[in-house]
PDB file of N, CA and C in Angstrom:
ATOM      1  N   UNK A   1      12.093   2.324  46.043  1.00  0.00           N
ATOM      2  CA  UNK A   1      11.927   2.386  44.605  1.00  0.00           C
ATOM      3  C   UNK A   1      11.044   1.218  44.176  1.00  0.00           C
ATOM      4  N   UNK A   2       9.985   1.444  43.719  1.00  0.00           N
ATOM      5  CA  UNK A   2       8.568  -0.061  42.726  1.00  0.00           C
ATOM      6  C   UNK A   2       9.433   0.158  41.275  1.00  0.00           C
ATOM      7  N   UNK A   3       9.236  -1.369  40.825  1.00  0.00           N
ATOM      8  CA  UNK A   3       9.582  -1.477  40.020  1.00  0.00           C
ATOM      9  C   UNK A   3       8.422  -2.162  39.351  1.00  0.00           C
ATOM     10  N   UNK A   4       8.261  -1.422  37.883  1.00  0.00           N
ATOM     11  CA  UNK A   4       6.842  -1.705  37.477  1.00  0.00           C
ATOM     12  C   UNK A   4       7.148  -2.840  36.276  1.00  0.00           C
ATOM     13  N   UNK A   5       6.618  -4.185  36.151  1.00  0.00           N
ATOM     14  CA  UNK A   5       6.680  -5.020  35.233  1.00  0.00           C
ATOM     15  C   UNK A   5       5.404  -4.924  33.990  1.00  0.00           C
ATOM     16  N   UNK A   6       4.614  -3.990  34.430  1.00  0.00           N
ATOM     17  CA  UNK A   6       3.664  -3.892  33.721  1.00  0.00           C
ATOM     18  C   UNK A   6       3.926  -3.805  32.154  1.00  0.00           C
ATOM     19  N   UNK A   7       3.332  -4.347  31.121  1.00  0.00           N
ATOM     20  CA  UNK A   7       3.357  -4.122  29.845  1.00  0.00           C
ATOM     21  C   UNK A   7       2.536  -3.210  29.503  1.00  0.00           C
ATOM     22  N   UNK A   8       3.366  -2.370  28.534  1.00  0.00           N
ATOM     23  CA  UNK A   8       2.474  -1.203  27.709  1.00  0.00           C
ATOM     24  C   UNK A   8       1.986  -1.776  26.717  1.00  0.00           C
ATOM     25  N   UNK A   9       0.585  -0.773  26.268  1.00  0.00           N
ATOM     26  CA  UNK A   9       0.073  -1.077  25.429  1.00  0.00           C
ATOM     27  C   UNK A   9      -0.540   0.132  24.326  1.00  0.00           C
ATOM     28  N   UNK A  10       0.215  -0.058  23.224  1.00  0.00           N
ATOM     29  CA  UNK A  10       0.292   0.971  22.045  1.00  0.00           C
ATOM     30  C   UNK A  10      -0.725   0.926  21.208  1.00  0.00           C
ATOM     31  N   UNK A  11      -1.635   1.699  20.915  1.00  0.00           N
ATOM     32  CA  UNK A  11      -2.898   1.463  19.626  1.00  0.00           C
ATOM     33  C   UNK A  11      -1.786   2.382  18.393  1.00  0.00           C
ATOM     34  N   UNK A  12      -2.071   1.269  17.366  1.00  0.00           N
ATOM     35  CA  UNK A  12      -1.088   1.979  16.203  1.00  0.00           C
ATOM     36  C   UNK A  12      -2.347   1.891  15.440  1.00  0.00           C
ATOM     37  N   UNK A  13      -2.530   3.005  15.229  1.00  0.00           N
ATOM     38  CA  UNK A  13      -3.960   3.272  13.922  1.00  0.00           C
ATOM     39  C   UNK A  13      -3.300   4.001  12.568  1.00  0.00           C
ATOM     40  N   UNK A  14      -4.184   2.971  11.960  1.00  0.00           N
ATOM     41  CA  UNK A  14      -3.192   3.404  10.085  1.00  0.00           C
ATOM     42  C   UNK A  14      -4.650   4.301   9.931  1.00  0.00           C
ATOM     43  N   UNK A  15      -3.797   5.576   8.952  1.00  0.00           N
ATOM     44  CA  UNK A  15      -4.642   6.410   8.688  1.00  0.00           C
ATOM     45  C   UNK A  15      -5.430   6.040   7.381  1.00  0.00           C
ATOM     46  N   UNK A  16      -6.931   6.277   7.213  1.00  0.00           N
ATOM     47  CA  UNK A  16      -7.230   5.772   6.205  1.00  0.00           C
ATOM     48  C   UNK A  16      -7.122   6.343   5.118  1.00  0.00           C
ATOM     49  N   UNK A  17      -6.569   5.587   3.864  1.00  0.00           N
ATOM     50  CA  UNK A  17      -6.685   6.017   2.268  1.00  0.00           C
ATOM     51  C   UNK A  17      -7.758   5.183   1.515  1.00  0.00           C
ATOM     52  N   UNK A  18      -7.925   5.819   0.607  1.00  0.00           N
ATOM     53  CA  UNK A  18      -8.841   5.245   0.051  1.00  0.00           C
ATOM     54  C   UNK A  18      -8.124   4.377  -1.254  1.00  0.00           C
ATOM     55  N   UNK A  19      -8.481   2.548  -1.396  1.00  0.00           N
ATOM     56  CA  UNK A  19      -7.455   2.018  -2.272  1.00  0.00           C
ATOM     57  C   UNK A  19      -7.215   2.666  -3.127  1.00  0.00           C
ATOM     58  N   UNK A  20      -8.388   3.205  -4.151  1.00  0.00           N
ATOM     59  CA  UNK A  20      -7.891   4.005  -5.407  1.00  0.00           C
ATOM     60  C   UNK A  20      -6.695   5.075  -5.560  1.00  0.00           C
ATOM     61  N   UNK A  21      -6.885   5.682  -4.329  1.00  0.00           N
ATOM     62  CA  UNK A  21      -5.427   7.057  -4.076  1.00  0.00           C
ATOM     63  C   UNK A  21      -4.717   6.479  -3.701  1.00  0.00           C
ATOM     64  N   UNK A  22      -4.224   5.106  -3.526  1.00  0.00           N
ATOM     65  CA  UNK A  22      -3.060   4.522  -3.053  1.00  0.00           C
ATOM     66  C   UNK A  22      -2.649   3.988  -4.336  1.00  0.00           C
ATOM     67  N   UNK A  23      -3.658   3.182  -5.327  1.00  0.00           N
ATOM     68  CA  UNK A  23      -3.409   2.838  -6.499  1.00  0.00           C
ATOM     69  C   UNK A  23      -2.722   3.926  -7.348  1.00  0.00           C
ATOM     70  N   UNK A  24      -3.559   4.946  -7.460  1.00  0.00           N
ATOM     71  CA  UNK A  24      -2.932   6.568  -8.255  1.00  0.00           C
ATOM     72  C   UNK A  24      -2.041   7.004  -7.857  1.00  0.00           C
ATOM     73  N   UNK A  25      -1.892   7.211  -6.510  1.00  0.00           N
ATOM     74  CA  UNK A  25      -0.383   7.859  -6.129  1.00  0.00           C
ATOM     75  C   UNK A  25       0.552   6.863  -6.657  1.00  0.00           C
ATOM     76  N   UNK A  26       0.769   5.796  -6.478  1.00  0.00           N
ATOM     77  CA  UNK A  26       1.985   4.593  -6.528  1.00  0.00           C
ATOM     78  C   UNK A  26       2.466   5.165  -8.143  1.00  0.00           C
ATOM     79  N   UNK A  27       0.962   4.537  -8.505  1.00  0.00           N
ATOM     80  CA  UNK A  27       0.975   4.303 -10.514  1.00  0.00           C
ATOM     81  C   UNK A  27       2.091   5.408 -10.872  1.00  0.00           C
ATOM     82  N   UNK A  28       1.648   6.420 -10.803  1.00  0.00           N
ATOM     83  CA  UNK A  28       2.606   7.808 -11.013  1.00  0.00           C
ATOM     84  C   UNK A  28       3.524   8.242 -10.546  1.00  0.00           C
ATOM     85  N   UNK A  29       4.114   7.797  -8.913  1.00  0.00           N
ATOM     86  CA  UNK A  29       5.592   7.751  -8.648  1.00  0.00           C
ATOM     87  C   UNK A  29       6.525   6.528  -9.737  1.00  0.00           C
ATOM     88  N   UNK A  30       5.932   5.751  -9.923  1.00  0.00           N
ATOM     89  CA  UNK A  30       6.660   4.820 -10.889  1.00  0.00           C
ATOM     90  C   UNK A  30       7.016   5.212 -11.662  1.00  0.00           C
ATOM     91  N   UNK A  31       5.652   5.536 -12.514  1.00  0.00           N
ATOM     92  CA  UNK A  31       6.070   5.909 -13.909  1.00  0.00           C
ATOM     93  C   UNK A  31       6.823   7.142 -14.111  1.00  0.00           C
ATOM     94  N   UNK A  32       6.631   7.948 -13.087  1.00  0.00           N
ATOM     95  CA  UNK A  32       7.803   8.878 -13.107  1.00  0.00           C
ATOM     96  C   UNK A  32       9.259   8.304 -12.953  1.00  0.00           C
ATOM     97  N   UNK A  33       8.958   7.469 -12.163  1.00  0.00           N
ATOM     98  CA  UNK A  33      10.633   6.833 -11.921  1.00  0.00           C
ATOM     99  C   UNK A  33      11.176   5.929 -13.166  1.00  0.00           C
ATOM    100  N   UNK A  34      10.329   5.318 -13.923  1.00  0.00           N
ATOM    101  CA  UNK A  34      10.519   4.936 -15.261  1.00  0.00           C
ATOM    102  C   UNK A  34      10.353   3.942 -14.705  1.00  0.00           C
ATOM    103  N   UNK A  35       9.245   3.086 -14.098  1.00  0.00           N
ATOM    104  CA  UNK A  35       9.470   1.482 -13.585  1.00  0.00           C
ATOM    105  C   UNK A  35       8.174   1.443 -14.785  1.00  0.00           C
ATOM    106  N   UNK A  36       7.832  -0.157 -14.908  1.00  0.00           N
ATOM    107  CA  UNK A  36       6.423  -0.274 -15.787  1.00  0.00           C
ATOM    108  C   UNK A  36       5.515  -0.573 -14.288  1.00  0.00           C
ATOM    109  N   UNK A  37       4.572   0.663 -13.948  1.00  0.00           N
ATOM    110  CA  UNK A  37       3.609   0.181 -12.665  1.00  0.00           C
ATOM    111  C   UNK A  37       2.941  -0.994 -12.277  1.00  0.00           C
ATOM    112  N   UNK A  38       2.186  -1.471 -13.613  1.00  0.00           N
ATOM    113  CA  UNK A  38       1.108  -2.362 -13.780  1.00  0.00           C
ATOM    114  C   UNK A  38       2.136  -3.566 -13.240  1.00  0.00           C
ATOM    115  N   UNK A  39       3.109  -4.178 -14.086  1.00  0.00           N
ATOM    116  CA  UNK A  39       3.931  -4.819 -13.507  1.00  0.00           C
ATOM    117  C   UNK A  39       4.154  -5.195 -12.127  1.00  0.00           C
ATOM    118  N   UNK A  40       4.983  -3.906 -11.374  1.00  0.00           N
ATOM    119  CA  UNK A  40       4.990  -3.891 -10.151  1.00  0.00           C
ATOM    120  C   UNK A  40       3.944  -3.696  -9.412  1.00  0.00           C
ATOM    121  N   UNK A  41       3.070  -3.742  -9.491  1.00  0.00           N
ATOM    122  CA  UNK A  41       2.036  -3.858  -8.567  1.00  0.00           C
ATOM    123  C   UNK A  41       1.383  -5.249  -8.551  1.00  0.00           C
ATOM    124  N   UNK A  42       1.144  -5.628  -9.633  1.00  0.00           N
ATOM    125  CA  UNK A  42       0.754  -6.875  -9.689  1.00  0.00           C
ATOM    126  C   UNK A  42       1.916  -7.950  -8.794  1.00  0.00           C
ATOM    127  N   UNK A  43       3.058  -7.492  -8.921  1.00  0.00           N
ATOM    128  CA  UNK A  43       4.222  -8.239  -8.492  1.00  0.00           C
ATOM    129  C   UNK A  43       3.867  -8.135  -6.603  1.00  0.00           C
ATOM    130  N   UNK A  44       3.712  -6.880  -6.026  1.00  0.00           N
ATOM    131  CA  UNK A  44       3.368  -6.449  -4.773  1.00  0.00           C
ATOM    132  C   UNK A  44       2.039  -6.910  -4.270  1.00  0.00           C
ATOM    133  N   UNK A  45       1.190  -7.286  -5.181  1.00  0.00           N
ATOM    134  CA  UNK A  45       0.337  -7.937  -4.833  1.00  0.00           C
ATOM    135  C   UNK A  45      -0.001  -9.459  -4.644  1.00  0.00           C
ATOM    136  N   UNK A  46       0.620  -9.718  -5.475  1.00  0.00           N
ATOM    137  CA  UNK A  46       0.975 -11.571  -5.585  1.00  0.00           C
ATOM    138  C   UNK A  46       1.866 -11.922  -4.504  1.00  0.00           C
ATOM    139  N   UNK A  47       2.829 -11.104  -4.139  1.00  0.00           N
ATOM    140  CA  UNK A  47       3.912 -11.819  -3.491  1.00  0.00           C
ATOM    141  C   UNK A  47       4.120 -11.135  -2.077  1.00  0.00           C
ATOM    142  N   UNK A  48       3.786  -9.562  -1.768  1.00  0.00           N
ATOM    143  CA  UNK A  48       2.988  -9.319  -0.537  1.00  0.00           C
ATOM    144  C   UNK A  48       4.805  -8.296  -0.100  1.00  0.00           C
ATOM    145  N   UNK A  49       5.576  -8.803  -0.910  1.00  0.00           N
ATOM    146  CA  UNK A  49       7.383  -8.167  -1.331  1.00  0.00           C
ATOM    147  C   UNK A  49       7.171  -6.711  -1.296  1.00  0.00           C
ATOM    148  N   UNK A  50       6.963  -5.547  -0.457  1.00  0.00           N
ATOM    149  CA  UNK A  50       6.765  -4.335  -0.508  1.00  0.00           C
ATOM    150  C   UNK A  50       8.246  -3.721  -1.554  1.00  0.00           C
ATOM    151  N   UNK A  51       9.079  -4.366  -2.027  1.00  0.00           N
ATOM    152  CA  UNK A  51      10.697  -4.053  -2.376  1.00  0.00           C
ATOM    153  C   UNK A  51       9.742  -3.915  -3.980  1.00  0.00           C
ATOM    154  N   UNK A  52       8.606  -4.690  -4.582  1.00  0.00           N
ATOM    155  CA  UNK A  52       8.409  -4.309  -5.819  1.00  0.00           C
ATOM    156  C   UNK A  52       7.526  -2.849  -6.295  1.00  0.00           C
ATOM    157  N   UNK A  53       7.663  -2.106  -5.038  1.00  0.00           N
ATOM    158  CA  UNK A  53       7.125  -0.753  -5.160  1.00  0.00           C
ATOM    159  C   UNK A  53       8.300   0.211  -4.623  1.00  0.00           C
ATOM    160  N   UNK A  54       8.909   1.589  -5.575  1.00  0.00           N
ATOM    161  CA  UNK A  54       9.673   1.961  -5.152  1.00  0.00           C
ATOM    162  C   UNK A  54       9.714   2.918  -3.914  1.00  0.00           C
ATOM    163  N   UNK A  55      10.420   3.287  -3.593  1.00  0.00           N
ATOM    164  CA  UNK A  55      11.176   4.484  -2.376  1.00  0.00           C
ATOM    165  C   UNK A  55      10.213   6.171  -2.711  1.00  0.00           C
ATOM    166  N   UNK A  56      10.590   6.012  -4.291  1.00  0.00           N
ATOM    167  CA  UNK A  56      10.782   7.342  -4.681  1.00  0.00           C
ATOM    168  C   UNK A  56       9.192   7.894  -4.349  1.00  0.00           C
ATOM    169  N   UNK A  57       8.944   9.418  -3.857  1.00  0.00           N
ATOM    170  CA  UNK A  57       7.942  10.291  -3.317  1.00  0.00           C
ATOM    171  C   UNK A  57       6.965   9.304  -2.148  1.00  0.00           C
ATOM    172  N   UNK A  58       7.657   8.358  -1.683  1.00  0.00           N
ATOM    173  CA  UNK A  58       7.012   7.754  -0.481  1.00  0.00           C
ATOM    174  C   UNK A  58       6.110   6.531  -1.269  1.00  0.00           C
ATOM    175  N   UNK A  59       6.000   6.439  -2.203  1.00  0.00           N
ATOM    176  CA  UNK A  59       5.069   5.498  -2.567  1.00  0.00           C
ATOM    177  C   UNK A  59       4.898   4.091  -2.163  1.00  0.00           C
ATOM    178  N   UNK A  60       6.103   3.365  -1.423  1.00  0.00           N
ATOM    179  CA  UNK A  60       5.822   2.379  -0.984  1.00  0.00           C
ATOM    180  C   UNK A  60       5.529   2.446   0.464  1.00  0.00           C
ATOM    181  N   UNK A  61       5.886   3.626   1.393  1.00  0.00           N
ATOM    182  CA  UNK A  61       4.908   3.742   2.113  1.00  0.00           C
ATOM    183  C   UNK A  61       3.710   3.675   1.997  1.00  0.00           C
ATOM    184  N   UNK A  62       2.860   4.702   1.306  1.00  0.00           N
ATOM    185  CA  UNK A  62       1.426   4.745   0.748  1.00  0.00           C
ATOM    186  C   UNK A  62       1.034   3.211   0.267  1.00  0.00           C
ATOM    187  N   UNK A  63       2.147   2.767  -0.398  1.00  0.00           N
ATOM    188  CA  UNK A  63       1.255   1.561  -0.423  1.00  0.00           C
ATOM    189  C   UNK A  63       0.915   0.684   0.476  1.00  0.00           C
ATOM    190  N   UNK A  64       1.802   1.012   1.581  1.00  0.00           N
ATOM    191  CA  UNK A  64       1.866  -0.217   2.624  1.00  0.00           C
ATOM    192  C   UNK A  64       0.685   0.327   3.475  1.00  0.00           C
ATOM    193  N   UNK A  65      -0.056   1.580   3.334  1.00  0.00           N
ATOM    194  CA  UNK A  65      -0.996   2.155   4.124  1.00  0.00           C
ATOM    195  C   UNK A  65      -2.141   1.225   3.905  1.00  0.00           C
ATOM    196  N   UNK A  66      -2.469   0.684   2.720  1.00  0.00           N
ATOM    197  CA  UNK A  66      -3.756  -0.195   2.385  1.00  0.00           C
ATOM    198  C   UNK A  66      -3.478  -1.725   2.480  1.00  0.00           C
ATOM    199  N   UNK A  67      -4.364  -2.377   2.604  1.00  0.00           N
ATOM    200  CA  UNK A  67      -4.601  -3.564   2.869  1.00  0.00           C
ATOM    201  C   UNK A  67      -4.106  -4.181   1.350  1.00  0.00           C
ATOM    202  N   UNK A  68      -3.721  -5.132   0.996  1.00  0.00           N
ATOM    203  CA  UNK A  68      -3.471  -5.646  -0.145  1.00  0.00           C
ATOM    204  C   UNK A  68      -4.894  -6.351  -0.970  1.00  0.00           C
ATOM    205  N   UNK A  69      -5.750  -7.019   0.080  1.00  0.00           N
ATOM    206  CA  UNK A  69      -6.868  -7.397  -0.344  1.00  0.00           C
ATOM    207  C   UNK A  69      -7.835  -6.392  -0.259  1.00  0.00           C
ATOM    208  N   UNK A  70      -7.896  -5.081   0.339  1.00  0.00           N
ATOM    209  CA  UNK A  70      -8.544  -3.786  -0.204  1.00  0.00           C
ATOM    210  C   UNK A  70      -8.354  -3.532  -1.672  1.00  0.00           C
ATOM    211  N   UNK A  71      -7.017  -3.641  -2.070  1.00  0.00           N
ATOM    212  CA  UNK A  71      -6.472  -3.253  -3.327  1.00  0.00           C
ATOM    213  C   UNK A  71      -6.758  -4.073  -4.207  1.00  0.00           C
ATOM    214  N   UNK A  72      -7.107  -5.563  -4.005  1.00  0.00           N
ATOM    215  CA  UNK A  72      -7.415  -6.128  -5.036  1.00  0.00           C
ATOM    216  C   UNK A  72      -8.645  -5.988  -5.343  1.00  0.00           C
ATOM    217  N   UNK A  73      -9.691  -5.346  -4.381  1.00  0.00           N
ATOM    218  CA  UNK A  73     -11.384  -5.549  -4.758  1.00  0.00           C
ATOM    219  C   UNK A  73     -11.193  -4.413  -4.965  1.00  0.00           C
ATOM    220  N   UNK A  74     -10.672  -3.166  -4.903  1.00  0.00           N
ATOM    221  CA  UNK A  74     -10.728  -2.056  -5.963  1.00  0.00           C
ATOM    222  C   UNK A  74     -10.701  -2.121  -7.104  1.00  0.00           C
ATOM    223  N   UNK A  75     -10.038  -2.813  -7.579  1.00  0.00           N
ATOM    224  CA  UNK A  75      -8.804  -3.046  -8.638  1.00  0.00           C
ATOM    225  C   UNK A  75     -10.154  -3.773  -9.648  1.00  0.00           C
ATOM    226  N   UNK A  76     -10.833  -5.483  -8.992  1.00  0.00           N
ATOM    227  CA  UNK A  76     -11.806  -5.762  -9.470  1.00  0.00           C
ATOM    228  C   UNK A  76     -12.691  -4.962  -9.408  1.00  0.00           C
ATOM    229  N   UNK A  77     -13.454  -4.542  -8.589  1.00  0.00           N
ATOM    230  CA  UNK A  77     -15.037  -3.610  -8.396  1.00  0.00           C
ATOM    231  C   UNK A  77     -14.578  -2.682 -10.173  1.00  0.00           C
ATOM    232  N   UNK A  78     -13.516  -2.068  -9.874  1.00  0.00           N
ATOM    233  CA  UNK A  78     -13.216  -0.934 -10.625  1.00  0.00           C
ATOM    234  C   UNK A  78     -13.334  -1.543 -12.524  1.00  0.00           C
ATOM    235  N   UNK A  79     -12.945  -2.620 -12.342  1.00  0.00           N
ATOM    236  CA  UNK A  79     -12.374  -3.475 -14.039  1.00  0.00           C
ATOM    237  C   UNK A  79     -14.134  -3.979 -14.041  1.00  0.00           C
ATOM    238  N   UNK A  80     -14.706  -4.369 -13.026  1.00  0.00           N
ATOM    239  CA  UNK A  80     -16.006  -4.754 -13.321  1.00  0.00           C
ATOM    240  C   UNK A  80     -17.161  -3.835 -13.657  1.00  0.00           C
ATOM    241  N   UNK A  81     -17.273  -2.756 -12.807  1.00  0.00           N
ATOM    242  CA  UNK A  81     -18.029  -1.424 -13.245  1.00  0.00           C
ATOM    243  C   UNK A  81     -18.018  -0.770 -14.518  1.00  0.00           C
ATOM    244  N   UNK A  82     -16.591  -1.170 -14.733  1.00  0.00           N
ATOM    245  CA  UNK A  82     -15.935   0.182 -16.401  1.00  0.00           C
ATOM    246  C   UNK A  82     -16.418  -0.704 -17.315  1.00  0.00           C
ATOM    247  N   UNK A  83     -16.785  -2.048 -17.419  1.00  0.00           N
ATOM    248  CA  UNK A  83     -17.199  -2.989 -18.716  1.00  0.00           C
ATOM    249  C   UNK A  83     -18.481  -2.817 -19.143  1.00  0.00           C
TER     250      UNK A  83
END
């Protein structure tokens, strides 16, 4: 019987979203859930606390799909373009 010490090695690839559909999906599980979004996101973004985005329709999954600093240069690009 070999006994193999070898370490595995796993590629975990996050599927890509695009920040804005991570922003939109979240915004609207909230506000369906009655949270104030803007709030919590800003809160998830400052503090990196995935607990300030809720459970409900997966949304804090989805959020955890994007980069946090993706989300913030959306967030700017987006507030800078619309002016």
């Amino acid at each position: 019987m070999e006994d193999s010490f070898d370490t595995a090695k796993y590629q975990v690839t996050k599927d890509r979203v695009s920040p804005r559909e991570v922003l939109l999906t979240v915004f609207q599980a909230m506000r369906e859930k009655g949270y104030e979004p803007v709030n919590q996101i800003v809160g998830y973004l400052l503090s990196g606390d995935p607990t300030y985005i809720t459970s409900y329709k997966n949304a804090r999954y989805v959020m955890l799909r994007a980069e946090r600093d993706e989300l913030i240069e959306e967030l700017v690009r987006s507030y800078l373009l619309e002016k």
